[in-house]
Every structure is written in structure tokens, then in C-alpha cells.
Protein backbone atom coordinates (compact mmCIF):
# COMPACT_ATOMS: atom_id res chain seq x y z
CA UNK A 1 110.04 95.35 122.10
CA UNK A 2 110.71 96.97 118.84
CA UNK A 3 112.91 95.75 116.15
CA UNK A 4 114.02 97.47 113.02
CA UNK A 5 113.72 94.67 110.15
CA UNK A 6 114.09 96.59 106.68
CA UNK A 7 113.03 99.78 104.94
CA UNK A 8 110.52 100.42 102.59
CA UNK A 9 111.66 102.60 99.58
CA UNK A 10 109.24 104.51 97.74
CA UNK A 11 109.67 105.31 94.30
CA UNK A 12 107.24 106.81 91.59
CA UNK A 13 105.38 104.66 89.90
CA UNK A 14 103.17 104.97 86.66
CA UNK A 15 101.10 101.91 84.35
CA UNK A 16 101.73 101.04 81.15
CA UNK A 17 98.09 102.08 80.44
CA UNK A 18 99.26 105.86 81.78
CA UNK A 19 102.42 105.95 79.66
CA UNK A 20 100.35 105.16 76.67
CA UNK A 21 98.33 107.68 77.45
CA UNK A 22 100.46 110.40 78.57
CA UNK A 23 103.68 109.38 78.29
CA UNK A 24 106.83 108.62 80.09
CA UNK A 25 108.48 111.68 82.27
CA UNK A 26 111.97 111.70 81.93
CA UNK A 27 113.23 114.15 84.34
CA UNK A 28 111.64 116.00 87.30
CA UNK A 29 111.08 119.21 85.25
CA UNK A 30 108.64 116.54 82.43
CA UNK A 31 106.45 115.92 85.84
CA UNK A 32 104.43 118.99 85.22
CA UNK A 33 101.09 118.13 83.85
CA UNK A 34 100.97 114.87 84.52
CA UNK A 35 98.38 113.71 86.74
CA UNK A 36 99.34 112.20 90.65
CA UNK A 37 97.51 110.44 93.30
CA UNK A 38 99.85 111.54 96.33
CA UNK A 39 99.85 108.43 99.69
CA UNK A 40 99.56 110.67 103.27
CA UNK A 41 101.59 109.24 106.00
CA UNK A 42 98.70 109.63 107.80
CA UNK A 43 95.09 110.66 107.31
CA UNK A 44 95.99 113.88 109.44
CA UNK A 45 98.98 114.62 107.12
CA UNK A 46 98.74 117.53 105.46
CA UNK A 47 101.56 116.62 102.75
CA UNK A 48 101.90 113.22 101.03
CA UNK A 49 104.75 111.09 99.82
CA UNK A 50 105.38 113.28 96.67
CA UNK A 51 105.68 116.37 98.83
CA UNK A 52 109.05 114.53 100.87
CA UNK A 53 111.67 115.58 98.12
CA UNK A 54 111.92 118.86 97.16
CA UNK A 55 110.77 119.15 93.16
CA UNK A 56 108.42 116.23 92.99
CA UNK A 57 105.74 118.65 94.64
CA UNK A 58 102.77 117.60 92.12
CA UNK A 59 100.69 120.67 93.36
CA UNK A 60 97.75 121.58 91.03
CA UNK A 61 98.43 117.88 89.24
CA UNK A 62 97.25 115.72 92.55
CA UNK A 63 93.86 114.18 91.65
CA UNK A 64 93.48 112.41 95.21
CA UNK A 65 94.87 111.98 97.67
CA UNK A 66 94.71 109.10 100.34
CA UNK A 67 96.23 107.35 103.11
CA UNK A 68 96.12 103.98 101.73
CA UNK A 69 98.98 102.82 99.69
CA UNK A 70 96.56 99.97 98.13
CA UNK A 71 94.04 103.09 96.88
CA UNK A 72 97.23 104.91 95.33
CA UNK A 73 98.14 101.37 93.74
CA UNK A 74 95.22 100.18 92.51
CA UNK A 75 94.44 103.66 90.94
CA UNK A 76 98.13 103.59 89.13
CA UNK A 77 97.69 99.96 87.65
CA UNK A 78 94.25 100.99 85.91
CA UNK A 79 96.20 103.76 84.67
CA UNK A 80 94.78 106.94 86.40
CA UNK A 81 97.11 108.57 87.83
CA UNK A 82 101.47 108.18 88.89
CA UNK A 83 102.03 107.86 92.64
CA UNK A 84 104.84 107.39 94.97
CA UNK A 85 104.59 103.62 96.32
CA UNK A 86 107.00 100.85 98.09
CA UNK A 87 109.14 99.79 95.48
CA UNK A 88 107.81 95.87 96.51
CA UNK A 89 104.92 97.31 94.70
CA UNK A 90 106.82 96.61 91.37
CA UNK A 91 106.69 92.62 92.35
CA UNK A 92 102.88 92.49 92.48
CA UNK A 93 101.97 93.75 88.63
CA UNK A 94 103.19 93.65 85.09
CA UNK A 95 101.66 96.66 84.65
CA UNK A 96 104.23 98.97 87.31
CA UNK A 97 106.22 100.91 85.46
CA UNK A 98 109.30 102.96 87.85
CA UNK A 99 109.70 106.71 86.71
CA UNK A 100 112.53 108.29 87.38
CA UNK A 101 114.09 105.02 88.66
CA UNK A 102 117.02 105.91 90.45
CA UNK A 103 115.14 108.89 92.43
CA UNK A 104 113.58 107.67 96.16
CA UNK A 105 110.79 109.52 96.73
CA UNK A 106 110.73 108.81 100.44
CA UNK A 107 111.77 105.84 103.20
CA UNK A 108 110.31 104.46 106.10
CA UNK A 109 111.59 101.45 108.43
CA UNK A 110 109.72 98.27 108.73
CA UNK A 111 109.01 97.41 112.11
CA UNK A 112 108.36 94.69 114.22
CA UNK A 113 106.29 95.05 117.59
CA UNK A 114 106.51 92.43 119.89
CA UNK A 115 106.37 91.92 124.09
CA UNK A 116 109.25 90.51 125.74
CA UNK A 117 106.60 87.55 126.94
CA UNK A 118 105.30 86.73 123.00
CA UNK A 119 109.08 86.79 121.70
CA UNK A 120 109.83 83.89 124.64
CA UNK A 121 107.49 81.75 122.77
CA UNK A 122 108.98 79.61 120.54
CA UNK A 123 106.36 80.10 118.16
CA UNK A 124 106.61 83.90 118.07
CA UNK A 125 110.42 83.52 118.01
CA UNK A 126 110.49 81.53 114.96
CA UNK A 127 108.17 83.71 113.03
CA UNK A 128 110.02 87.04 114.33
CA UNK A 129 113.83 84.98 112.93
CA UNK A 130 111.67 84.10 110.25
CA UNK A 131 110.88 87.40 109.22
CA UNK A 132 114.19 88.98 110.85
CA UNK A 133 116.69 86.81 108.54
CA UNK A 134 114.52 85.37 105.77
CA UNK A 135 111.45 87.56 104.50
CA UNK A 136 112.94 90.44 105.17
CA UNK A 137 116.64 89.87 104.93
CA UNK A 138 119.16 92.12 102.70
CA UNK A 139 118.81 89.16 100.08
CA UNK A 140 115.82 91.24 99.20
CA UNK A 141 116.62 94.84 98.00
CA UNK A 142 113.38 96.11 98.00
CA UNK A 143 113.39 96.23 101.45
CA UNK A 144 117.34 97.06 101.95
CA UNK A 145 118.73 99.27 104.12
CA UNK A 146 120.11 101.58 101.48
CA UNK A 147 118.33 102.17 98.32
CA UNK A 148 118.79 100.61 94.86
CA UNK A 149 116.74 101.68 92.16
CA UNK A 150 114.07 98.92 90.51
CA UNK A 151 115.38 96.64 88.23
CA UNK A 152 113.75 94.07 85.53
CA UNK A 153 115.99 91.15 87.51
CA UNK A 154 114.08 91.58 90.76
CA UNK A 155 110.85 89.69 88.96
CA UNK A 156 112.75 86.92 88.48
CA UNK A 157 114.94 87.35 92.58
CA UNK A 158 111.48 87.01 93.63
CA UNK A 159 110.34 84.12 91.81
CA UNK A 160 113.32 82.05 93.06
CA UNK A 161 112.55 83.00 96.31
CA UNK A 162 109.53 81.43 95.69
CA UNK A 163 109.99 78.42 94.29
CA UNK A 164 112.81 77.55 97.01
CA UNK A 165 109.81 78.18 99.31
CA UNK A 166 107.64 75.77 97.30
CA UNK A 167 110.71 73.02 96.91
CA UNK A 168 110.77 73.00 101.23
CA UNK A 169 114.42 74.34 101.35
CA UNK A 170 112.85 76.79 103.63
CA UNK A 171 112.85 75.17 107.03
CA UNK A 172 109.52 74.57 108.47
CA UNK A 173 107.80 72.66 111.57
């Protein structure tokens, strides 16, 4: 059984270290020049997450590309390169920086895979309502079903989620 919980939203992303460097684009047309590591779907992809909207093609600028999202994220927090990543990515680092904030770069649903037999479990149920209505619920809009561009409060949505997890309001067995 398949069971569509949330999307992920992926937005470009540069460090502070990078905007030091080379500055902050401000519109599509200040992309040129700038230097990209571009996330494949998949590592027979031919075009990467920069290459879904029309205009954010990066070609010439693309110093790797990859089919790990961690790769692309890792290189973008030392400061590298800009890359299209989940917006969640933002949550991680103090260093994430969104560019052109209110432009998607690309979505893709979040997924749960489960048999019929697991989900009867009451195990597996709870962690599938778990992450159906909790983790993953529209409380969260990083992983909403409609996009909404980064914002500076989501550090602190996601710390309260937190702490209500470390306080026990969060039901647990």
C-alpha cells in the first residue's frame, strides 16, 4: 500500500560563506555566473533539479552534479557552490541561505510504502499515524501540500515542535 504523506519543495539554496564570496542573486537573470551543484532525480537522469523550471538552467555554471541531496548540501554549507534542495534543508544549518525565496525549483511527494499485513500491526500502524498526522502533518510547511516560500519563523516552528516532543505531550507507549 502506498500513501501520499507530504511534498518536498525544493528551493535554491546558497551559504553565507558563498554570498560573501559571490554575492546574493536577486533575480533569475543575476544567476549567470554563479557557480551550481545541480541534485539528479536519479543517477540515470540526464537533467537535475535546476533544469525543472525553465530559466534556472545553470548550464556552463554546474560544477557537479550528483544524485545525492546530502552531496549537493554539504557542498552548499561549506560554501562551494548554490543548489536546488528540500526546503527542510533550511532547518538543519545556520548557514542556508534561500535565493530567490518565493521561486520552487521543483516538488516531489513523500511517500509511504507499506503491505496491507505490516499496516495491521499495531506497531506499524502507530508509526504510519505517527508520521501520517504528526511528523508530517500540514502543521509543518516545509512539507505542505502547496508551497510557501522559507521563512526566518520556521527555525523557531521547529524548535517548538521539539520541545513539545521533549516535554512528552507527544503521545508515546
Amino acid at each position: 500500500q502506498t500513501v501520499r504523506v507530504g511534498k518536498f519543495h525544493f528551493v535554491l539554496l546558497a551559504s553565507k560563506k558563498y554570498i560573501a564570496r559571490h554575492g546574493l542573486p536577486l533575480s533569475e537573470a543575476d544567476l549567470n555566473g554563479h557557480h551550481f551543484a545541480d541534485v539528479l532525480p536519479n543517477m540515470r537522469s540526464e537533467r537535475g533539479y535546476l533544469q525543472a523550471l525553465a530559466g534556472l538552467e545553470a548550464a556552463g555554471s554546474v560544477l557537479f552534479s550528483t544524485n545525492s541531496s546530502l552531496a549537493a548540501a554539504n557542498a552548499v554549507e561549506a560554501g562551494v557552490a548554490m543548489a536546488a534542495l528540500p526546503s527542510y534543508i533550511y532547518l538543519t544549518s545556520e548557514e542556508f541561505v534561500p535565493v530567490l525565496p518565493a521561486t520552487q525549483v521543483y516538488e516531489m511527494g513523500i511517500y509511504l510504502n507499506f503491505s496491507v499485513a505490516a499496516a495491521a500491526r499495531p506497531e506499524v500502524r502507530a508509526l504510519i499515524d505517527f508520521l501520517k498526522g504528526v511528523v508530517l502533518s500540514k502543521r509543518h510547511p516545509w512539507f505542505a501540500d502547496s508551497f510557501e516560500p522559507i521563512s526566518a519563523d520556521w527555525r523557531s516552528t521547529h524548535q517548538n515542535y521539539l520541545e513539545a516532543g521533549r516535554l512528552g505531550t507527544l503521545v508515546s507507549s
